[in-house]
C-alpha atoms as a PDB file:
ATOM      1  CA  UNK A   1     -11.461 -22.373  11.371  1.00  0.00           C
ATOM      2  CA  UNK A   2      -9.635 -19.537  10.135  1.00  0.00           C
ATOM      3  CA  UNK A   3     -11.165 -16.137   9.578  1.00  0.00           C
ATOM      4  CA  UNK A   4     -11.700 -14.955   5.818  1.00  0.00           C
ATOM      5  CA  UNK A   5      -8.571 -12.784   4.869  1.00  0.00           C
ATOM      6  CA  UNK A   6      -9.937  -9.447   4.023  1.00  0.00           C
ATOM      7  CA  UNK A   7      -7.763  -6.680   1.878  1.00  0.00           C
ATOM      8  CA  UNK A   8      -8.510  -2.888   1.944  1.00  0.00           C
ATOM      9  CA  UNK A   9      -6.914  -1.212  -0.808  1.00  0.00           C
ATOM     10  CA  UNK A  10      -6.416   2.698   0.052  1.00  0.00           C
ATOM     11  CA  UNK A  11      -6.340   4.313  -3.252  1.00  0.00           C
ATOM     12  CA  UNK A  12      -6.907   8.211  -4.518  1.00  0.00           C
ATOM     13  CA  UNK A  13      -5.653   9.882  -7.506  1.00  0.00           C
ATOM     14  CA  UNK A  14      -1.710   9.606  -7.326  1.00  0.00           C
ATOM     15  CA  UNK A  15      -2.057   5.486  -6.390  1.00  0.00           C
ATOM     16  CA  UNK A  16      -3.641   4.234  -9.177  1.00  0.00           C
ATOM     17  CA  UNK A  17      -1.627   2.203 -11.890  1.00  0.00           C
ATOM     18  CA  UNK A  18      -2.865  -1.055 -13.458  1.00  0.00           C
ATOM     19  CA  UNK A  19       0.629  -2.568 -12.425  1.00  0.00           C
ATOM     20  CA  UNK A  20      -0.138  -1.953  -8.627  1.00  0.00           C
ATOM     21  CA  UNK A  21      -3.783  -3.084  -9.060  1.00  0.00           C
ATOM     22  CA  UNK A  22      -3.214  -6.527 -11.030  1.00  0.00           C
ATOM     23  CA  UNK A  23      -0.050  -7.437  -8.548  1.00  0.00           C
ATOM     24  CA  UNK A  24      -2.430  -6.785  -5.129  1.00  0.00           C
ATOM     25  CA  UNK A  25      -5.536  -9.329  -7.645  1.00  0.00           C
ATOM     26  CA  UNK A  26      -2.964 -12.078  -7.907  1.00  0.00           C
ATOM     27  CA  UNK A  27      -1.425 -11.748  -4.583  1.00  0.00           C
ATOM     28  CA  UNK A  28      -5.402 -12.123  -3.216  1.00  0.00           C
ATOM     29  CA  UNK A  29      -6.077 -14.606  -5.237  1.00  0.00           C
ATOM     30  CA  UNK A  30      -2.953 -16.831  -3.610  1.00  0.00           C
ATOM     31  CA  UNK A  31      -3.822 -15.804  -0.210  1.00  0.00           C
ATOM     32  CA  UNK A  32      -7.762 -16.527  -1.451  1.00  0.00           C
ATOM     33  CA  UNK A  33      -8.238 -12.775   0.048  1.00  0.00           C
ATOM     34  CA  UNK A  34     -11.705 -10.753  -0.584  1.00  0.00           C
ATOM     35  CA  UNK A  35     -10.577  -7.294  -1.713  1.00  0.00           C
ATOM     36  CA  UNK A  36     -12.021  -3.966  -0.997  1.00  0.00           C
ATOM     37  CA  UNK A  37     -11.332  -1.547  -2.621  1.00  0.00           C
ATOM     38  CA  UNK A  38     -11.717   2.117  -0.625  1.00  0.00           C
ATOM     39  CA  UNK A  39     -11.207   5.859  -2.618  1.00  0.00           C
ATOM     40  CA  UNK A  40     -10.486   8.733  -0.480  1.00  0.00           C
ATOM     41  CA  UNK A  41     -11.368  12.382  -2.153  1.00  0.00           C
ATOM     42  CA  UNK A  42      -9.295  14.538  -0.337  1.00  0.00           C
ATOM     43  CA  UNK A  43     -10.988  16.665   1.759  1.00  0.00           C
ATOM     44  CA  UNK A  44      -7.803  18.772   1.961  1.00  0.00           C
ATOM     45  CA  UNK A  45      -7.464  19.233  -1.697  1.00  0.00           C
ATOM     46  CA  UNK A  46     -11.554  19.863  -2.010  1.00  0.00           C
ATOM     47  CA  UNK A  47     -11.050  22.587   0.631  1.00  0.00           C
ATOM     48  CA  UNK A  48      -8.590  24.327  -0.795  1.00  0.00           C
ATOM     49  CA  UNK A  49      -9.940  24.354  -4.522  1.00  0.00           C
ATOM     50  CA  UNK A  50     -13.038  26.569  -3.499  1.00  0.00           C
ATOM     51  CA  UNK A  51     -10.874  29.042  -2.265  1.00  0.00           C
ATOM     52  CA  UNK A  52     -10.397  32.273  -4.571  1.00  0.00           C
ATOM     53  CA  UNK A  53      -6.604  32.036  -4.594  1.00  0.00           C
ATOM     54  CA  UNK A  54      -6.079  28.919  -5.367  1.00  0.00           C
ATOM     55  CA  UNK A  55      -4.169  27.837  -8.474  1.00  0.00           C
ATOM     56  CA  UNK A  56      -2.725  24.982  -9.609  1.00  0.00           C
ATOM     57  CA  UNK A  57       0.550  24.690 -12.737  1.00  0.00           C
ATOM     58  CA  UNK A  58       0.744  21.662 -15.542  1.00  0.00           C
ATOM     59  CA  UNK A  59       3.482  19.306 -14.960  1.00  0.00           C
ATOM     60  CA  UNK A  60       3.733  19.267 -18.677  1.00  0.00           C
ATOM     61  CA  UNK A  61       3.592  23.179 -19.819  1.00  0.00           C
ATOM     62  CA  UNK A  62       4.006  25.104 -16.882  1.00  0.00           C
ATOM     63  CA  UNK A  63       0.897  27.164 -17.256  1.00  0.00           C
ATOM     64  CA  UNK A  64      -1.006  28.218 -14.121  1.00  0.00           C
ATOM     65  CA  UNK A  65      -4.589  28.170 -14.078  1.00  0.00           C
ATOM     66  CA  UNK A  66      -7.806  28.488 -11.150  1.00  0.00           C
ATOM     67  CA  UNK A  67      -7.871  25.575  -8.805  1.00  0.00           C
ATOM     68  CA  UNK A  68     -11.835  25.450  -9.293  1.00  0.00           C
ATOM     69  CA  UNK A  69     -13.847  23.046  -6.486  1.00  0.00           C
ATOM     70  CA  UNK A  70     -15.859  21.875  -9.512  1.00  0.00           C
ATOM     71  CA  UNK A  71     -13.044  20.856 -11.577  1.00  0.00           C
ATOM     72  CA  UNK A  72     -11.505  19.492  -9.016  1.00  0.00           C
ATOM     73  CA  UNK A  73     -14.824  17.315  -8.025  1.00  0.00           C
ATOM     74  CA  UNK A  74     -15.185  16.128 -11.453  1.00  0.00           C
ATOM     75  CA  UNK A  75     -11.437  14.972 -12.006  1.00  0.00           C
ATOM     76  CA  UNK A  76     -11.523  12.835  -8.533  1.00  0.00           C
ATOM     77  CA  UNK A  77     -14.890  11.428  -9.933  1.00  0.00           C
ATOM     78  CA  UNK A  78     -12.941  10.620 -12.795  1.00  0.00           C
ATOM     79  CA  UNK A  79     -10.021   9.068 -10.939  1.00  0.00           C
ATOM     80  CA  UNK A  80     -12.220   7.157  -8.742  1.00  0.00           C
ATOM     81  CA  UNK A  81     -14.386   5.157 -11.653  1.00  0.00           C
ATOM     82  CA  UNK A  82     -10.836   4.496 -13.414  1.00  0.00           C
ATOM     83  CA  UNK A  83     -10.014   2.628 -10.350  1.00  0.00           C
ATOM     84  CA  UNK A  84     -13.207   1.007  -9.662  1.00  0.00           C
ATOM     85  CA  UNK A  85     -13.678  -0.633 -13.875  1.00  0.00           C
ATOM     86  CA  UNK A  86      -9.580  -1.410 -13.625  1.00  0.00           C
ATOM     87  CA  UNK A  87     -10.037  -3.302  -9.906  1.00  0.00           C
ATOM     88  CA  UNK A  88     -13.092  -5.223 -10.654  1.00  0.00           C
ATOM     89  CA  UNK A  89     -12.000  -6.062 -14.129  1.00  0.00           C
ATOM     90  CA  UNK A  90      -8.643  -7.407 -13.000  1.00  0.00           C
ATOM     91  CA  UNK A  91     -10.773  -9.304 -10.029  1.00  0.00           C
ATOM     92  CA  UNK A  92     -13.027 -10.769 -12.597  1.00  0.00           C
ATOM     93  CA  UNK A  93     -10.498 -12.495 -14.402  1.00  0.00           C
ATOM     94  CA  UNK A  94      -8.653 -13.386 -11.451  1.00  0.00           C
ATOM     95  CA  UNK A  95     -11.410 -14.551  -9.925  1.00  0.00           C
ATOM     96  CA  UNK A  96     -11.510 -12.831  -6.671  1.00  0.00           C
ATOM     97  CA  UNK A  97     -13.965 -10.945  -4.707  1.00  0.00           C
ATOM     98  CA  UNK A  98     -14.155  -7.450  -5.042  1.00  0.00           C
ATOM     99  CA  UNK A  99     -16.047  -4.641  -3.519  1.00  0.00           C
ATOM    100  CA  UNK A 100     -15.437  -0.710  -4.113  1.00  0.00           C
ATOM    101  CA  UNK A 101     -16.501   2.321  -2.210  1.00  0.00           C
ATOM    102  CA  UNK A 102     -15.546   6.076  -2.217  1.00  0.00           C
ATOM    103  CA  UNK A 103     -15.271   7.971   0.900  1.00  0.00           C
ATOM    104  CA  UNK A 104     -14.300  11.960   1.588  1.00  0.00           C
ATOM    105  CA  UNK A 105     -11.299  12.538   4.194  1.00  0.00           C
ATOM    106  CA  UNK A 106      -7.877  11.549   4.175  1.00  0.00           C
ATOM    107  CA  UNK A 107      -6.145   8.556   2.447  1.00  0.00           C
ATOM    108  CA  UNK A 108      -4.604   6.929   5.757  1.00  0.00           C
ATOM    109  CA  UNK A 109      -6.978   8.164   8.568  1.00  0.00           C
ATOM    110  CA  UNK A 110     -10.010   6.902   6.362  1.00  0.00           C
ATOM    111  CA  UNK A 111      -8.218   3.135   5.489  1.00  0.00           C
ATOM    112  CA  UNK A 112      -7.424   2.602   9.538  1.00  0.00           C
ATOM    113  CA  UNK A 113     -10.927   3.324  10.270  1.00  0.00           C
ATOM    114  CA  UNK A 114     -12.396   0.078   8.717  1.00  0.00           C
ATOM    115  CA  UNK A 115     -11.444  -2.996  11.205  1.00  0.00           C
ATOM    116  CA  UNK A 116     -10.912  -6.197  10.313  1.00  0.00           C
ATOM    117  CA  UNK A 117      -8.598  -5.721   7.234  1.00  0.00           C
ATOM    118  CA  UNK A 118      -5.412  -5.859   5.802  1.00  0.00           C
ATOM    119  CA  UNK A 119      -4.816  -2.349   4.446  1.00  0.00           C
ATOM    120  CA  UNK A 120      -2.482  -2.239   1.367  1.00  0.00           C
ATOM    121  CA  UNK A 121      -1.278   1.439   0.027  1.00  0.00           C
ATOM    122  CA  UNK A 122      -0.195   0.836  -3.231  1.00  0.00           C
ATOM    123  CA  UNK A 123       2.382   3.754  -2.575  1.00  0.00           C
ATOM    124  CA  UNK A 124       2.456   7.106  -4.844  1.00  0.00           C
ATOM    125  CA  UNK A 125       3.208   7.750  -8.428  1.00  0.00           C
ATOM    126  CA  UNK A 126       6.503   9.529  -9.224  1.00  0.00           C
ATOM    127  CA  UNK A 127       7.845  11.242 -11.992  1.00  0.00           C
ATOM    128  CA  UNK A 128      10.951   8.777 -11.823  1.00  0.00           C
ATOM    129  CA  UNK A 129       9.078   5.659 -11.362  1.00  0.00           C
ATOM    130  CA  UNK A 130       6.613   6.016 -13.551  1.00  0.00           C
ATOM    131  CA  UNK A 131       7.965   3.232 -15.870  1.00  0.00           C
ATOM    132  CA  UNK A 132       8.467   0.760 -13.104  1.00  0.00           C
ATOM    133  CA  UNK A 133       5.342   1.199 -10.918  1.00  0.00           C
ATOM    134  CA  UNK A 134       5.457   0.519  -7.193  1.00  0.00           C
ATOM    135  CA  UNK A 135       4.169  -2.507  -5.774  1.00  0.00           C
ATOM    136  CA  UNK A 136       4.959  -6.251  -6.191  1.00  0.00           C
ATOM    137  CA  UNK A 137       4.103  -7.514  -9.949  1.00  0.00           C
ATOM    138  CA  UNK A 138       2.478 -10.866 -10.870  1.00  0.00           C
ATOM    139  CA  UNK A 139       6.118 -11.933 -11.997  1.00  0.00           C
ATOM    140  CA  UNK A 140       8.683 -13.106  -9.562  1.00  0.00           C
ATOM    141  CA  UNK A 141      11.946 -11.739  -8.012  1.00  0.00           C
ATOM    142  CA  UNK A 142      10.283  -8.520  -6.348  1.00  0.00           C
ATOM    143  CA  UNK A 143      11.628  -7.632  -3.112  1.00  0.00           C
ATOM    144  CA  UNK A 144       9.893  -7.666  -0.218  1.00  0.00           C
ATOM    145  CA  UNK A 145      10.432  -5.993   3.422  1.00  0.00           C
ATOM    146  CA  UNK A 146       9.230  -7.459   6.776  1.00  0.00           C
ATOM    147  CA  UNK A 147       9.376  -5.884   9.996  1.00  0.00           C
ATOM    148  CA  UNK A 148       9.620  -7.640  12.881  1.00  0.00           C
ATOM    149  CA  UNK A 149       7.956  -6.477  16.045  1.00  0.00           C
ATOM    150  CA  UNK A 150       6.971  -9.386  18.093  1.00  0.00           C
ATOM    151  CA  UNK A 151       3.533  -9.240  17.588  1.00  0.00           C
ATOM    152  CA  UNK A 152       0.981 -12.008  17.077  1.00  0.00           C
ATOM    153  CA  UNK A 153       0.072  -9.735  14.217  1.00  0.00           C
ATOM    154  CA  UNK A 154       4.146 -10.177  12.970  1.00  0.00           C
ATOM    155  CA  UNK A 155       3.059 -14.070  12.573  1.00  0.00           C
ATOM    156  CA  UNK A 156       0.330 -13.405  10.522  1.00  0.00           C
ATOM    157  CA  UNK A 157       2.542 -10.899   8.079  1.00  0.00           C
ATOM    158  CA  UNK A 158       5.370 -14.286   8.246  1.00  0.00           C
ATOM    159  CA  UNK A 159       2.426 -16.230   6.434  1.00  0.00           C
ATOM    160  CA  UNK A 160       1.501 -13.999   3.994  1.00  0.00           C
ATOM    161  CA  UNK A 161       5.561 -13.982   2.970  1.00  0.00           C
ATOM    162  CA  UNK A 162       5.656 -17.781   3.287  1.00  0.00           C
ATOM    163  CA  UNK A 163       2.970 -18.401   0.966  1.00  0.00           C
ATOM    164  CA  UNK A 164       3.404 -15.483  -1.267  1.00  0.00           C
ATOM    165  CA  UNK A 165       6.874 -16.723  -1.868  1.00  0.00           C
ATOM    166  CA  UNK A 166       5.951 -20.209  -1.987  1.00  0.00           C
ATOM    167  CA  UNK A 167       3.583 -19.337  -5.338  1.00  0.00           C
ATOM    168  CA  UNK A 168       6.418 -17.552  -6.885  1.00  0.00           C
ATOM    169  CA  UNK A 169       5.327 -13.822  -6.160  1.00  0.00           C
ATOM    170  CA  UNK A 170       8.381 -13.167  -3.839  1.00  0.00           C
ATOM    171  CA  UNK A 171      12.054 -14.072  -4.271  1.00  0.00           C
ATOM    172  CA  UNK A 172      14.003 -11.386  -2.106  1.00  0.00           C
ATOM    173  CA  UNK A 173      12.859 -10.942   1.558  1.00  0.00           C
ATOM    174  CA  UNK A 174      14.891  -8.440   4.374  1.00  0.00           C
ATOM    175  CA  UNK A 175      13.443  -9.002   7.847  1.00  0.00           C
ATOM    176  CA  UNK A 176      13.838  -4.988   9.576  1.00  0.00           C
ATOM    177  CA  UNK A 177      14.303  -5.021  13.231  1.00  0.00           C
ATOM    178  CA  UNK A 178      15.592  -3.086  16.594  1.00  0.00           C
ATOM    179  CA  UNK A 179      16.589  -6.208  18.145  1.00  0.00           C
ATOM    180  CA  UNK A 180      18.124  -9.895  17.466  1.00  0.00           C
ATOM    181  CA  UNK A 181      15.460 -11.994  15.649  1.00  0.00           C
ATOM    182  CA  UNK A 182      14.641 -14.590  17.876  1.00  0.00           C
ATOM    183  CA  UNK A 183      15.934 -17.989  16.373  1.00  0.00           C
ATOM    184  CA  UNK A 184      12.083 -19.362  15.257  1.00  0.00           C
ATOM    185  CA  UNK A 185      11.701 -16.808  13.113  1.00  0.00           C
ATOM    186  CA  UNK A 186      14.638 -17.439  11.148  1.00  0.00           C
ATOM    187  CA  UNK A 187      13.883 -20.696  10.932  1.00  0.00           C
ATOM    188  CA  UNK A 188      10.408 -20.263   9.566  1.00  0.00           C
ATOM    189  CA  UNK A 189      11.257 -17.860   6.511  1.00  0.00           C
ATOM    190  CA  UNK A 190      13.315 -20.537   4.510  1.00  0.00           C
ATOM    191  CA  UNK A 191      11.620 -21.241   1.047  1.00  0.00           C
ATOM    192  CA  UNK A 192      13.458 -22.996  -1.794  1.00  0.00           C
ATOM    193  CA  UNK A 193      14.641 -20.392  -4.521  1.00  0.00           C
ATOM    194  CA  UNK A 194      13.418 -17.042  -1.874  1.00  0.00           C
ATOM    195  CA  UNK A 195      16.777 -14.793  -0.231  1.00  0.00           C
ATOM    196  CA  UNK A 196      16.682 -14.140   3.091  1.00  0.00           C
ATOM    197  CA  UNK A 197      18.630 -11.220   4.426  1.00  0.00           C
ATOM    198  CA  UNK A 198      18.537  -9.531   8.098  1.00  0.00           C
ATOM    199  CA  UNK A 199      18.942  -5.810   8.496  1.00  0.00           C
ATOM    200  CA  UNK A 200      19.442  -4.632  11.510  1.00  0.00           C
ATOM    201  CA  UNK A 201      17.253  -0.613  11.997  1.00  0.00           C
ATOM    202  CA  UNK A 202      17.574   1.752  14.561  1.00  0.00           C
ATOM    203  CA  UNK A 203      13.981   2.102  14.599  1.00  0.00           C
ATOM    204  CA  UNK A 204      10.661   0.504  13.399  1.00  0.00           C
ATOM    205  CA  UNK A 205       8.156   3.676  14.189  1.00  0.00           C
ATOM    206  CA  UNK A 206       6.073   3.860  10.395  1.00  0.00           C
ATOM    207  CA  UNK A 207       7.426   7.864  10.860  1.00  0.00           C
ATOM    208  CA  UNK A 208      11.010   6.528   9.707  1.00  0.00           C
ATOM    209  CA  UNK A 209       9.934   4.694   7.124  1.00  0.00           C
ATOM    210  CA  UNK A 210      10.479   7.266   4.794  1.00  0.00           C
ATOM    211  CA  UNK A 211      14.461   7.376   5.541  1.00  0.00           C
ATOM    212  CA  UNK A 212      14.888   3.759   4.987  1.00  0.00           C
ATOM    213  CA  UNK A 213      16.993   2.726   1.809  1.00  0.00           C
ATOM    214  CA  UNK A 214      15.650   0.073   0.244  1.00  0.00           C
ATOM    215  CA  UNK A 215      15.664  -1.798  -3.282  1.00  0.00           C
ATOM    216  CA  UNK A 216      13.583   0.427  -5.846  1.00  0.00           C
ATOM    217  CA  UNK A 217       9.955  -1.770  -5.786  1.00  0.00           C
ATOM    218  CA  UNK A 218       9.736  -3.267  -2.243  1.00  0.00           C
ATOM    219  CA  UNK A 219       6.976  -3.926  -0.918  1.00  0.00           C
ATOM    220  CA  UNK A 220       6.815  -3.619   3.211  1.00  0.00           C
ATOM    221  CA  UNK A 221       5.011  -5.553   4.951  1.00  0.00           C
ATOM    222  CA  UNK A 222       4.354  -4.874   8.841  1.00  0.00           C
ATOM    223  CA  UNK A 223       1.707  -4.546  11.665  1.00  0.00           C
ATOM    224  CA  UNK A 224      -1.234  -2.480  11.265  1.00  0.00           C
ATOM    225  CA  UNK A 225      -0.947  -1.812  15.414  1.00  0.00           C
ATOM    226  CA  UNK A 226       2.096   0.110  14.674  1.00  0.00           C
ATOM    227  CA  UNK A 227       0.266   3.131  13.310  1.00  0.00           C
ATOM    228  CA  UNK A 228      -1.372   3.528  16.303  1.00  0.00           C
ATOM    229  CA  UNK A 229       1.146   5.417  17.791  1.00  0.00           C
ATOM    230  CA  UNK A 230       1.116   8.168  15.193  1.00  0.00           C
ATOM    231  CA  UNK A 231       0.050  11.332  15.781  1.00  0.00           C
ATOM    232  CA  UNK A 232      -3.392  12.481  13.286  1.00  0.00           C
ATOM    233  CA  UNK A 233      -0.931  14.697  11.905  1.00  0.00           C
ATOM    234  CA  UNK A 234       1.780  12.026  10.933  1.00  0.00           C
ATOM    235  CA  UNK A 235      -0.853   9.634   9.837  1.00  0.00           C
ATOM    236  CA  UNK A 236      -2.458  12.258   7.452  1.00  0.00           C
ATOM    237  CA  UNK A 237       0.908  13.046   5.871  1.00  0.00           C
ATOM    238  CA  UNK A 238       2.330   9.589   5.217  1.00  0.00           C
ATOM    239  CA  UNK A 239       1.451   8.247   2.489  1.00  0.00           C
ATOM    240  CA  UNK A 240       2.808  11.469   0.792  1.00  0.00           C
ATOM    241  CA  UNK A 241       5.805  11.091   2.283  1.00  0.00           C
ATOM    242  CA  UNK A 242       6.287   6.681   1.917  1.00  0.00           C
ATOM    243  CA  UNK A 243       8.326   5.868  -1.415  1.00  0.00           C
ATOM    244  CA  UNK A 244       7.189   2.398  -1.275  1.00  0.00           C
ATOM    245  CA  UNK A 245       4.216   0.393  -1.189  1.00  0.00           C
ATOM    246  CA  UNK A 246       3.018  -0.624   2.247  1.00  0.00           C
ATOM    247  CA  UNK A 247       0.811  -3.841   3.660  1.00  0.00           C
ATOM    248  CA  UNK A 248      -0.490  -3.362   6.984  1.00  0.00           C
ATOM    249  CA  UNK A 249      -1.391  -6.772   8.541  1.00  0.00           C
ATOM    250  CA  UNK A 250      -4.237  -6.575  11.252  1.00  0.00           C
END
């Protein structure tokens, strides 16, 4: 019998967008996924705030103010029952299990430490992108990104595209590897109406991921044992550094 497919969503105060939130819903409630939803207050950011220095400057006007620890707890409290009404509203009427939590740390160190889930980073919120929101949407013809690493957790990742594409959520797929694909894999990806295309990459470590050029909205998918070989450094500065959204597949 196969095991209940579980979804950890990593989410703090630059990830959160109704877009993101409703496409990761529907694409649970096609893979009949549980979600989880997990939100990190930055210990970084909390540290920082209560020092004397510390000032932060408006986007909009420009004007600097104190970075106070108080503030600062207040606004994440804020950001973190946004996410928790928009997730389990959008569960509700999709119909899929939802949980939420809030945890103090950092975004990717924190989401790898829970076992037994898919962990989905719904990627940050830009400036430029902030009319086309990362992530794959609950319509069709969003690309997708798979890399291939010969893992028995690779397999798992191929079914999540095959039936993800087979309900209409997926329409462009690029398989990223070092090496040839070996012919099987190919011939598994195949779905009437979904593009295939083959990329070959000089390397698959998550640490290039950021250098990759890839159609504005893909999603990449890959194996959550590839992060292992980060260093705590690398995996604390990722997600700020990742222009996409990313599905880890454990």
């Amino acid at each position: 019998m196969q095991a209940e497919r579980r979804i950890l969503i990593a989410l703090d105060a630059l990830s959160i967008t109704e877009a993101s939130l409703l496409s990761l819903v529907t694409m649970a409630r096609w893979l009949n996924a549980s979600l989880a939803g997990l939100y990190i207050e930055d210990s970084r950011l909390l540290a920082v705030a209560g020092l004397p220095f510390a000032r932060e400057i408006s986007s909009l006007s420009g004007e600097e103010r104190l970075l106070g620890r108080e503030a600062m707890i207040r606004s994440s409290r804020m950001a973190s029952s946004r996410a928790q009404q928009l997730l389990e509203q959008l569960s509700s009427q999709q119909k899929v299990a939802c949980t939420f939590h809030i945890e103090s740390g950092m975004l990717a160190p924190c989401a790898l430490s829970h076992e037994g889930y898919d962990i989905y980073f719904p990627g940050r919120i830009r400036t430029s992108t902030r009319h086309h929101p990362p992530g794959l949407s609950s319509r069709p013809s969003q690309p997708l990104v798979l890399v291939y690493d010969a893992s028995p957790q690779f397999h798992r990742a191929l079914e999540v595209v095959r039936r993800l594409a087979v309900n209409g959520m997926v329409s462009d797929v690029t398989l990223l590897s070092e090496t040839a694909l070996p012919p099987e894999i190919a011939d598994q990806l195949p779905v009437d109406g979904v593009r295939v295309h083959f990329q070959r990459v000089e390397s698959i470590h998550p640490g290039d991921l950021p250098c990759l050029r890839l159609p504005a909205g893909s999603l990449i998918m890959m194996s959550k044992m590839n992060f292992e070989q980060l260093s705590a450094t690398e995996l604390a500065d990722l997600p700020d550094l990742l222009p996409y959204p990313l599905m880890l597949i454990a």
